[in-house]
PDB file of N, CA and C in Angstrom:
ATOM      1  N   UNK A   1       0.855  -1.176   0.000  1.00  0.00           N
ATOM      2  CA  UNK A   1       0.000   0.000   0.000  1.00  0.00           C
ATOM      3  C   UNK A   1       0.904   1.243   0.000  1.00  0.00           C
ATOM      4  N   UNK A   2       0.721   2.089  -1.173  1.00  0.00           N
ATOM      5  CA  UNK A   2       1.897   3.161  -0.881  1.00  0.00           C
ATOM      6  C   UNK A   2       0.758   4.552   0.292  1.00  0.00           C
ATOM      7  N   UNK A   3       1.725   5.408   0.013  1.00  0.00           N
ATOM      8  CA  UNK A   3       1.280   6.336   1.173  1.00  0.00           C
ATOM      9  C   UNK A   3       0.158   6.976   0.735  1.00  0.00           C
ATOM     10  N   UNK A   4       0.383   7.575  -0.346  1.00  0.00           N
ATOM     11  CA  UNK A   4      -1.256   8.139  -0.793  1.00  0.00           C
ATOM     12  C   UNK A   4      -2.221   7.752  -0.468  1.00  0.00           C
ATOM     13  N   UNK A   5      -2.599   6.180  -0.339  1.00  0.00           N
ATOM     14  CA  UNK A   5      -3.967   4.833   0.014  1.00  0.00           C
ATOM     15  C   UNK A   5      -3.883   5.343   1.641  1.00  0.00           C
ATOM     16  N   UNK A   6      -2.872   5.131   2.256  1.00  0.00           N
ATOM     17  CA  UNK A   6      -2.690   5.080   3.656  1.00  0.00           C
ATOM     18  C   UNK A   6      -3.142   6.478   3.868  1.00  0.00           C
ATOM     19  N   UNK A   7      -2.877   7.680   3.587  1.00  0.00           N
ATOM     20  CA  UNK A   7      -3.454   8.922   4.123  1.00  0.00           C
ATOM     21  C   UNK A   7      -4.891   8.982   3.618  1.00  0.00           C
ATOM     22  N   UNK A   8      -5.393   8.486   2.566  1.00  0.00           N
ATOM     23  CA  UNK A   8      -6.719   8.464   1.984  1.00  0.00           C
ATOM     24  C   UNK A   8      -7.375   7.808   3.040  1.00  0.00           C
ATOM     25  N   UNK A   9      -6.860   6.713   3.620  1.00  0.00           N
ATOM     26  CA  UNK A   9      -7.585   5.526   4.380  1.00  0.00           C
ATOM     27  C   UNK A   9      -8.262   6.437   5.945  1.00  0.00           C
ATOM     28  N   UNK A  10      -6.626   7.367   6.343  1.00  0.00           N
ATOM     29  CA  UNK A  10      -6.831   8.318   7.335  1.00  0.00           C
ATOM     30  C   UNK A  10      -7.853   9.223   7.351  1.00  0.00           C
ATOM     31  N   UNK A  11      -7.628  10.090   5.865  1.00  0.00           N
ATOM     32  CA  UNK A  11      -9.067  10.501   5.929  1.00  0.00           C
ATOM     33  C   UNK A  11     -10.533  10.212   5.993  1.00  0.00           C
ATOM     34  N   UNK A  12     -10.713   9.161   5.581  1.00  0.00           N
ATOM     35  CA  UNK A  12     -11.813   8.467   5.678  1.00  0.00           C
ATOM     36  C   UNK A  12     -12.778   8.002   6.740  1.00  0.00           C
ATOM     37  N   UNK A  13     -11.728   7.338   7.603  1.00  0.00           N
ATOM     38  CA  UNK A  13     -11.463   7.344   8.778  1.00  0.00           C
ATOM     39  C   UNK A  13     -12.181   8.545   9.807  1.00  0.00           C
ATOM     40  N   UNK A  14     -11.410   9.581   9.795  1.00  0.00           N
ATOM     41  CA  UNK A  14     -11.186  10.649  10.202  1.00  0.00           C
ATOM     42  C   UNK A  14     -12.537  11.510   9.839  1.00  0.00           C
ATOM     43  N   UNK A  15     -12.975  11.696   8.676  1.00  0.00           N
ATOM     44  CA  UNK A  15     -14.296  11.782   8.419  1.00  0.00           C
ATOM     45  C   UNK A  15     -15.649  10.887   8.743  1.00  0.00           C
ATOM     46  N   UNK A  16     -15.456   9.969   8.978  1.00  0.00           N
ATOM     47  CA  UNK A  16     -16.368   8.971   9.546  1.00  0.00           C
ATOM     48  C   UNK A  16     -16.338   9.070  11.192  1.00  0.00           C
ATOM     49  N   UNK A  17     -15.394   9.534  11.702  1.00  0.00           N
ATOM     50  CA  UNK A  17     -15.126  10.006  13.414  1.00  0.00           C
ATOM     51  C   UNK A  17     -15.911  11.456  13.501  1.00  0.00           C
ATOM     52  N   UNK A  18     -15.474  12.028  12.828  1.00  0.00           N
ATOM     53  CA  UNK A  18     -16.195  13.807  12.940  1.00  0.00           C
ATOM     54  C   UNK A  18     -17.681  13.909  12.636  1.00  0.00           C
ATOM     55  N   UNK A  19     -18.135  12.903  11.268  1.00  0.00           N
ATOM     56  CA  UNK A  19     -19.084  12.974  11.426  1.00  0.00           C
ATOM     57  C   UNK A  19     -20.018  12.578  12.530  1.00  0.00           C
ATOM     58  N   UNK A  20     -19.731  11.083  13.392  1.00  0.00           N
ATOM     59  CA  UNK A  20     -20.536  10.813  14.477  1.00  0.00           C
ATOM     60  C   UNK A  20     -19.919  11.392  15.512  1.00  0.00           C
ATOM     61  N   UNK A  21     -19.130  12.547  15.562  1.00  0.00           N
ATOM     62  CA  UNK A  21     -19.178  12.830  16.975  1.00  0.00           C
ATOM     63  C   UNK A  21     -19.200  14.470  17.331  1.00  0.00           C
ATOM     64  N   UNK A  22     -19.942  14.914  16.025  1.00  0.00           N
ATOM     65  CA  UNK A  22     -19.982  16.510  15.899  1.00  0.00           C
ATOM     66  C   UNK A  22     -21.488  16.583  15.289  1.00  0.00           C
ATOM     67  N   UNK A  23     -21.855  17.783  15.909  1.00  0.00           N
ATOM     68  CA  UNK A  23     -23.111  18.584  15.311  1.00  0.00           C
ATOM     69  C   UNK A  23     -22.318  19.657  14.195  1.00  0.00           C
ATOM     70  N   UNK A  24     -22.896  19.365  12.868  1.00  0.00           N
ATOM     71  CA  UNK A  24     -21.959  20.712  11.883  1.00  0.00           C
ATOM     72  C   UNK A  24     -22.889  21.610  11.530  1.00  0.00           C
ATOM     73  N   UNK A  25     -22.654  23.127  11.084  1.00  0.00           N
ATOM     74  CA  UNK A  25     -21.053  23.469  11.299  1.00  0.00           C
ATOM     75  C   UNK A  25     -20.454  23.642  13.134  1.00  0.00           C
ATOM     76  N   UNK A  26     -19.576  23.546  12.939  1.00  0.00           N
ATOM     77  CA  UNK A  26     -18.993  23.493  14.107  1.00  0.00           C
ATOM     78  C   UNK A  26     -17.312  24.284  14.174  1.00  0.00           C
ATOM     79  N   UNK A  27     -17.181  24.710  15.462  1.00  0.00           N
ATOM     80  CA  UNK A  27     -15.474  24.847  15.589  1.00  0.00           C
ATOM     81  C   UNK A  27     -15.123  23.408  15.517  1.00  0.00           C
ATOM     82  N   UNK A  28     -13.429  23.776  15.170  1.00  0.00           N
ATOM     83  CA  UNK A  28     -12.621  22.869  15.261  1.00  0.00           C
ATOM     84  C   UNK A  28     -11.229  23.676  15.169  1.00  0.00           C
ATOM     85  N   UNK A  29     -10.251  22.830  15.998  1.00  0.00           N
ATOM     86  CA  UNK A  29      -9.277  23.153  16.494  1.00  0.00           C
ATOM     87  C   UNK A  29      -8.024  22.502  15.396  1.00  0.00           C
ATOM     88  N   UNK A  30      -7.682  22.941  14.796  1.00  0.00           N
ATOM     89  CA  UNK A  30      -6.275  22.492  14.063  1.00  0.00           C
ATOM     90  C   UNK A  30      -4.720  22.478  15.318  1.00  0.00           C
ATOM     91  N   UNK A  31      -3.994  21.738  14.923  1.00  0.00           N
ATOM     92  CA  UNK A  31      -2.758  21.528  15.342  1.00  0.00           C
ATOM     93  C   UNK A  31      -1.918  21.091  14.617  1.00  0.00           C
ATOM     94  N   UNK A  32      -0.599  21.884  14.434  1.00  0.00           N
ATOM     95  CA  UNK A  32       0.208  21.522  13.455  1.00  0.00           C
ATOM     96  C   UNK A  32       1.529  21.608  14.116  1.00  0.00           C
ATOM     97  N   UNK A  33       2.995  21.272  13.605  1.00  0.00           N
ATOM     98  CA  UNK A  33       4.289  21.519  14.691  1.00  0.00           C
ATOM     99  C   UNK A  33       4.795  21.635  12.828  1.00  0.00           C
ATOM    100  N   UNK A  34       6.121  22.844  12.961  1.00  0.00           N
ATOM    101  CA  UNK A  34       6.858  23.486  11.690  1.00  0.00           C
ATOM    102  C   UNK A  34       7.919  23.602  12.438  1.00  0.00           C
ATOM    103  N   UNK A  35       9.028  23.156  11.115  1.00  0.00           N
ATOM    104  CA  UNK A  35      10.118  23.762  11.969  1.00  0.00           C
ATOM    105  C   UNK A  35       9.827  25.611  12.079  1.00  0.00           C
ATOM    106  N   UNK A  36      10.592  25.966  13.194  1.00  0.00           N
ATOM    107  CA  UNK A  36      10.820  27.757  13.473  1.00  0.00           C
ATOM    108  C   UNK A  36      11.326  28.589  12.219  1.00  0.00           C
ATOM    109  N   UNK A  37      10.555  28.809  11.269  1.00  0.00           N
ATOM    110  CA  UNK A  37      11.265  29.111   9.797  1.00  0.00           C
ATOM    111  C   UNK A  37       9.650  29.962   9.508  1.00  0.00           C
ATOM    112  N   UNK A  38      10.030  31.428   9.818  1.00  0.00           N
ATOM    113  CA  UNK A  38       8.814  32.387   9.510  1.00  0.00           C
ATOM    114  C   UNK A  38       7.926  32.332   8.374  1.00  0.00           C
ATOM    115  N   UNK A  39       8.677  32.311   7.094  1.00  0.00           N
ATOM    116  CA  UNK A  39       8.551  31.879   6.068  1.00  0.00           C
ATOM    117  C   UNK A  39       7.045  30.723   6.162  1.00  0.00           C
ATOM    118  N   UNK A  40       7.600  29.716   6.894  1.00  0.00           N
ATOM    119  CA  UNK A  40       6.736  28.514   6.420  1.00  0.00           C
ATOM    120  C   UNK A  40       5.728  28.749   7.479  1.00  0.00           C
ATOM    121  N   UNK A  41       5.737  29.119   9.105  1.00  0.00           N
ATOM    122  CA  UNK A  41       4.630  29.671   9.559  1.00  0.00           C
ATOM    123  C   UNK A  41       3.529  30.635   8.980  1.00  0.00           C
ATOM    124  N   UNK A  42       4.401  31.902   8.184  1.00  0.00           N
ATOM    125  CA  UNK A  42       3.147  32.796   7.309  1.00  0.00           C
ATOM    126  C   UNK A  42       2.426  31.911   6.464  1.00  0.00           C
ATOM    127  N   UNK A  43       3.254  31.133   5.941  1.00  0.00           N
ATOM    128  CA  UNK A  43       2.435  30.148   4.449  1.00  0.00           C
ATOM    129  C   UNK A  43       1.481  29.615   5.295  1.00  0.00           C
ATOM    130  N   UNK A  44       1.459  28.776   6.500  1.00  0.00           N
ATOM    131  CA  UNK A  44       0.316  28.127   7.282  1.00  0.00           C
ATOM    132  C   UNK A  44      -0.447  28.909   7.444  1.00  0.00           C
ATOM    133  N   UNK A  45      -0.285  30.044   8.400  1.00  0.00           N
ATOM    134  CA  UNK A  45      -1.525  31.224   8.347  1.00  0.00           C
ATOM    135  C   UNK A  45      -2.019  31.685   7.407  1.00  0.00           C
ATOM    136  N   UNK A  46      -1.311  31.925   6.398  1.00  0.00           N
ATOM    137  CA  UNK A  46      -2.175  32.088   5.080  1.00  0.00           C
ATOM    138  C   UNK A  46      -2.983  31.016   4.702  1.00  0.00           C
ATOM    139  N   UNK A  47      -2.715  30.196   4.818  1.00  0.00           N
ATOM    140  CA  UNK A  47      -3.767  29.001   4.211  1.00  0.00           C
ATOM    141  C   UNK A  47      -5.499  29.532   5.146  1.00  0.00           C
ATOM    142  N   UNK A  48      -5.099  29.841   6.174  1.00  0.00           N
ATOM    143  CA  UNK A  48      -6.445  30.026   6.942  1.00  0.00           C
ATOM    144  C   UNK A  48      -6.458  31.289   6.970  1.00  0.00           C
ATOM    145  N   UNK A  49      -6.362  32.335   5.746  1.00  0.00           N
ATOM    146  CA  UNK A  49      -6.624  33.633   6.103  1.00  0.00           C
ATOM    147  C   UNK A  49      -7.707  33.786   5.444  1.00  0.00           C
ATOM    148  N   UNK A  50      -8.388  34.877   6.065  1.00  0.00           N
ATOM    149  CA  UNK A  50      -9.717  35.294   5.499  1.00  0.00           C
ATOM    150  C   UNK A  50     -10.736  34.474   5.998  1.00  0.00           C
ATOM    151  N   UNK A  51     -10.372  33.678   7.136  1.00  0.00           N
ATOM    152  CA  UNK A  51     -11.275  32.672   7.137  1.00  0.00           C
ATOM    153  C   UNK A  51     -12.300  32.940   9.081  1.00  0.00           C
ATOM    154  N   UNK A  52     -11.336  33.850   9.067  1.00  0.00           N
ATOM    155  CA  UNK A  52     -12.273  34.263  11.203  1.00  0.00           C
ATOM    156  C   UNK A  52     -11.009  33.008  12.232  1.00  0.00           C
ATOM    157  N   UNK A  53     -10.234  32.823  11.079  1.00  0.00           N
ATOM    158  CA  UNK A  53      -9.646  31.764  12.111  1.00  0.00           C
ATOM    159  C   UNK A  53      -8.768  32.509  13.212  1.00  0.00           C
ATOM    160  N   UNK A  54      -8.446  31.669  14.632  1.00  0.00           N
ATOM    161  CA  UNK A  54      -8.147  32.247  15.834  1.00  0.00           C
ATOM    162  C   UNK A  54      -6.869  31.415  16.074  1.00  0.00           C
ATOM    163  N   UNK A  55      -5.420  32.229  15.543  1.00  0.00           N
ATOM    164  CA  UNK A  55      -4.129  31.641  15.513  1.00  0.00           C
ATOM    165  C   UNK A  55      -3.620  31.661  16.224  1.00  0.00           C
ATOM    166  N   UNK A  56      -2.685  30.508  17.189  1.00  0.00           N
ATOM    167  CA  UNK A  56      -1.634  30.888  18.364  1.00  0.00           C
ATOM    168  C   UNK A  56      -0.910  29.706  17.539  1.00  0.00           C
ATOM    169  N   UNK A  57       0.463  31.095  18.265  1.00  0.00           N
ATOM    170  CA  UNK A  57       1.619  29.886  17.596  1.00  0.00           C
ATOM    171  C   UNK A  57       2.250  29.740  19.053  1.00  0.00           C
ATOM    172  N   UNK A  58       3.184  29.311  19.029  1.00  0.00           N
ATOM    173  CA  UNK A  58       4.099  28.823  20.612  1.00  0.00           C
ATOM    174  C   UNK A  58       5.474  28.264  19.731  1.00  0.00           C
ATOM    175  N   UNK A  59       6.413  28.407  20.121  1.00  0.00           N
ATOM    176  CA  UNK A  59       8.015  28.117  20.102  1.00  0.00           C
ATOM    177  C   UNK A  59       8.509  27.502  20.667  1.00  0.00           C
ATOM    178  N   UNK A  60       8.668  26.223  20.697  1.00  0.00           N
ATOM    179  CA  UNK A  60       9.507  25.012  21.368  1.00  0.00           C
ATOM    180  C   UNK A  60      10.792  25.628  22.267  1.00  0.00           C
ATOM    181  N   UNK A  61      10.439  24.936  23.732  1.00  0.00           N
ATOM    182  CA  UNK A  61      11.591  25.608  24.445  1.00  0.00           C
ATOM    183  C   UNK A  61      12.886  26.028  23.763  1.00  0.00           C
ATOM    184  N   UNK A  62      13.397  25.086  22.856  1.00  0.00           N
ATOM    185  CA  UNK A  62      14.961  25.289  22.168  1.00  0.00           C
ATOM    186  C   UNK A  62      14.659  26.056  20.767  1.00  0.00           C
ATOM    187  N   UNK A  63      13.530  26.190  20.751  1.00  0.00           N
ATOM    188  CA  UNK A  63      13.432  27.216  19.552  1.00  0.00           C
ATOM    189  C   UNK A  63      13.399  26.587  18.010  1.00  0.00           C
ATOM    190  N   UNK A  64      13.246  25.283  18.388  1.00  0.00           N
ATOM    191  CA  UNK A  64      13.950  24.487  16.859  1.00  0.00           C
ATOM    192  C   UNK A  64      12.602  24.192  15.948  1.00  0.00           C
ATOM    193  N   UNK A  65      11.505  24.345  17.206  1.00  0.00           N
ATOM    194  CA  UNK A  65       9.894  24.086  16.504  1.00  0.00           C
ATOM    195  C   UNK A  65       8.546  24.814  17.096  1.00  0.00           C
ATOM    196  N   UNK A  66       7.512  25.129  15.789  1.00  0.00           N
ATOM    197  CA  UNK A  66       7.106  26.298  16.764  1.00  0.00           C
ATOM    198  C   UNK A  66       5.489  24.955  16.388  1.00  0.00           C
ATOM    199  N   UNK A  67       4.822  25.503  17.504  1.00  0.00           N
ATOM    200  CA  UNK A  67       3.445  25.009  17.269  1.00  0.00           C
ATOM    201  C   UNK A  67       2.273  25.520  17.008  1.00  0.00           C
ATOM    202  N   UNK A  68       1.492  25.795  15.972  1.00  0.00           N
ATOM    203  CA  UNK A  68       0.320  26.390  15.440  1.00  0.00           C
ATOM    204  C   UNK A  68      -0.772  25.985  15.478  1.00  0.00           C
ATOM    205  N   UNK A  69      -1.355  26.471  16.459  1.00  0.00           N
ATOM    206  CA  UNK A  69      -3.293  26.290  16.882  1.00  0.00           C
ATOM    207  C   UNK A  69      -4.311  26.842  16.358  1.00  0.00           C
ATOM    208  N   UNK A  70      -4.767  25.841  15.322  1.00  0.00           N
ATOM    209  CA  UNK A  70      -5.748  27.267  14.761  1.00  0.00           C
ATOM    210  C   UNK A  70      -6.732  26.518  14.480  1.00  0.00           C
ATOM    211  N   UNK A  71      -8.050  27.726  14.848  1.00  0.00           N
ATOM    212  CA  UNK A  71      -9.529  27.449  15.503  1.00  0.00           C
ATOM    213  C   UNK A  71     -10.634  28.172  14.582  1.00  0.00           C
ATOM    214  N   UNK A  72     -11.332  27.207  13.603  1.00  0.00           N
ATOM    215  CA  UNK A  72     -12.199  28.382  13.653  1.00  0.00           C
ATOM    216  C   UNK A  72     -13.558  27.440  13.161  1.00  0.00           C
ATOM    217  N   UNK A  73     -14.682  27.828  12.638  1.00  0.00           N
ATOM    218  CA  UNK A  73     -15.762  27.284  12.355  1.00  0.00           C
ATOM    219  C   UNK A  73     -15.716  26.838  10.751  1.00  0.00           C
ATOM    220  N   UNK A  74     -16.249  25.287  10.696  1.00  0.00           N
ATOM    221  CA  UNK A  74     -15.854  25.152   9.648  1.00  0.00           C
ATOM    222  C   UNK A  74     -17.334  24.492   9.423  1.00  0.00           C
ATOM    223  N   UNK A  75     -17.788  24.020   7.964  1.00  0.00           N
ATOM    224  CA  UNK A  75     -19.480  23.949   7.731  1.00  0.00           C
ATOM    225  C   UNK A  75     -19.491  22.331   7.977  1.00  0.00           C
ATOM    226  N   UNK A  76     -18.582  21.355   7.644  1.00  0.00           N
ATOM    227  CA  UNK A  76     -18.776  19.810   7.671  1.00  0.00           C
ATOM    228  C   UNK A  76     -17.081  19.354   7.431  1.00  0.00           C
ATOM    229  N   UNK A  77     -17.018  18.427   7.608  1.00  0.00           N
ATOM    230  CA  UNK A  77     -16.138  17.169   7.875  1.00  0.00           C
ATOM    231  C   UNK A  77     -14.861  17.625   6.800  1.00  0.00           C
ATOM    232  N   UNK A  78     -15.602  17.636   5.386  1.00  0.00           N
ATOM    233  CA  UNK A  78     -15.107  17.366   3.994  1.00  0.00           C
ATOM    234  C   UNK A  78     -14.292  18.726   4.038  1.00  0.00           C
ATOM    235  N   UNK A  79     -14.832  20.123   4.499  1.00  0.00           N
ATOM    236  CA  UNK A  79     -13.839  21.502   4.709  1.00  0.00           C
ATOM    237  C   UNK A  79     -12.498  20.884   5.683  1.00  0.00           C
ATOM    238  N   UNK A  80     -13.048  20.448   6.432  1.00  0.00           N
ATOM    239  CA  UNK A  80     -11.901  20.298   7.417  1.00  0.00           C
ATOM    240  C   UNK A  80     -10.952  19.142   6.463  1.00  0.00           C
ATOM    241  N   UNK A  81     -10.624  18.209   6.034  1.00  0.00           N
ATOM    242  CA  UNK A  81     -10.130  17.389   5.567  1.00  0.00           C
ATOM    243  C   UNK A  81      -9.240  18.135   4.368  1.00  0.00           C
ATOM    244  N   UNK A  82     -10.140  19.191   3.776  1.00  0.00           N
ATOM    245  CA  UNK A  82      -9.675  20.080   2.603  1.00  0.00           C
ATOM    246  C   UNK A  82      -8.634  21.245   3.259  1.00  0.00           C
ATOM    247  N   UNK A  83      -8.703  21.295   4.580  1.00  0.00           N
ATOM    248  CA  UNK A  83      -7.481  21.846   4.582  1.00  0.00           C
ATOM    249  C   UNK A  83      -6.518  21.318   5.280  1.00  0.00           C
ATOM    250  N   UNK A  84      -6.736  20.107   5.989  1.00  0.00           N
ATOM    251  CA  UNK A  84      -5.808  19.287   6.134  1.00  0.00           C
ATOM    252  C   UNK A  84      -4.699  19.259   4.738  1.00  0.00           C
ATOM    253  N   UNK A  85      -5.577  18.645   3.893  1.00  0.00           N
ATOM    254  CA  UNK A  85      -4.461  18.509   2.599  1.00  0.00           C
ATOM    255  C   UNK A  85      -4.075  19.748   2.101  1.00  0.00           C
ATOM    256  N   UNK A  86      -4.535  20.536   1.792  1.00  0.00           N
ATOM    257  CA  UNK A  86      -4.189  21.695   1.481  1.00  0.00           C
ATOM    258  C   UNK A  86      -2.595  21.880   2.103  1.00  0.00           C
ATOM    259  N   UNK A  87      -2.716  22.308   3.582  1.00  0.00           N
ATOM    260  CA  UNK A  87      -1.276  22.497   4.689  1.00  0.00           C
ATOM    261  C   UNK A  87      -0.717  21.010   4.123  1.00  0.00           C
ATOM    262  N   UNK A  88      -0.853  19.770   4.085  1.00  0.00           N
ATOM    263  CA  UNK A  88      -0.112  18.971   3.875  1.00  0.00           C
ATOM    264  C   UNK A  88       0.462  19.167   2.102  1.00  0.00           C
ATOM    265  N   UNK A  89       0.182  19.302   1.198  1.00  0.00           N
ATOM    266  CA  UNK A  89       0.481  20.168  -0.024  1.00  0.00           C
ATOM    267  C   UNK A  89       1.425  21.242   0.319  1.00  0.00           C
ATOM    268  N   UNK A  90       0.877  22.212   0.803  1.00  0.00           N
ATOM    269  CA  UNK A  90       1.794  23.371   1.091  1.00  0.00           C
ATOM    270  C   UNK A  90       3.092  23.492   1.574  1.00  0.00           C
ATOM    271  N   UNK A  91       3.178  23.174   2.645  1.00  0.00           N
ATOM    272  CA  UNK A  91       4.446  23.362   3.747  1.00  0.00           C
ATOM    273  C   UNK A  91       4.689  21.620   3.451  1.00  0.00           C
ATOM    274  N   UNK A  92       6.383  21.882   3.643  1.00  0.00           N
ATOM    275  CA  UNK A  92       6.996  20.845   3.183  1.00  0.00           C
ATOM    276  C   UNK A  92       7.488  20.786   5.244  1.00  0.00           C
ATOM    277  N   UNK A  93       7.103  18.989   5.449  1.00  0.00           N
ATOM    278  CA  UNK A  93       7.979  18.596   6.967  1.00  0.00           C
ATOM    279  C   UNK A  93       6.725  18.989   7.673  1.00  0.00           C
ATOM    280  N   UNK A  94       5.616  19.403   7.497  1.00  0.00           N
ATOM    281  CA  UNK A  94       4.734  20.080   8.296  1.00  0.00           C
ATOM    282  C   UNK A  94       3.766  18.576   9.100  1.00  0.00           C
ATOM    283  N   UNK A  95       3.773  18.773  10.847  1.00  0.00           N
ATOM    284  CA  UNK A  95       3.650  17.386  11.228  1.00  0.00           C
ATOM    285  C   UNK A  95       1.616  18.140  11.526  1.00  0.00           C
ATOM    286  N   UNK A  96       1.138  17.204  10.818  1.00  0.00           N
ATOM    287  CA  UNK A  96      -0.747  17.689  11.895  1.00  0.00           C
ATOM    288  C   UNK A  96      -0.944  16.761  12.899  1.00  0.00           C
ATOM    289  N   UNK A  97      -1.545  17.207  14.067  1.00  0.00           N
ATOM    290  CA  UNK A  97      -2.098  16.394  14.798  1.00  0.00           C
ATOM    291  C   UNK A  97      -3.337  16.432  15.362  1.00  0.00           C
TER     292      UNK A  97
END
């Protein structure tokens, strides 16, 4: 199974969890870890600009990784998944959790 099947499988997954355990639209909380490279933090916030989203970043004690929280209301499952990939497309090393 190469990786493409395996992250497809995740989403699926992952959409089948949100749907039974959310009323939509709804908030939802993103989490992501980048390396400390401004550059690739703006590109993340941009992905969610324009959107009402509510950004905190935080900086790994040693500075080597920063962490990006971002919150905002999204209409169903399939938005949220769309920007999962989106940030996973975008930023190269970028970990979601």
């Amino acid at each position: 199974m190469n990786s493409s099947s395996k992250s497809e499988e995740f989403y699926d997954k992952l959409r089948g969890q949100l749907y039974e355990t959310t009323s939509w639209p709804a908030e939802y909380l993103y989490k992501f870890i980048v390396k400390s490279d401004s550059k690739k933090i703006a590109k993340l916030e941009g992905i969610f600009d324009n959107m009402g989203a509510v950004i905190n970043s935080v900086e790994s004690k040693n500075g080597k990784y920063t962490s990006v929280s971002v919150n905002l209301l999204m209409r169903d499952p399939n938005q949220v998944i769309e920007k999962y990939k989106e940030v996973a497309e975008k930023i190269e090393g970028v970990i979601s959790l």
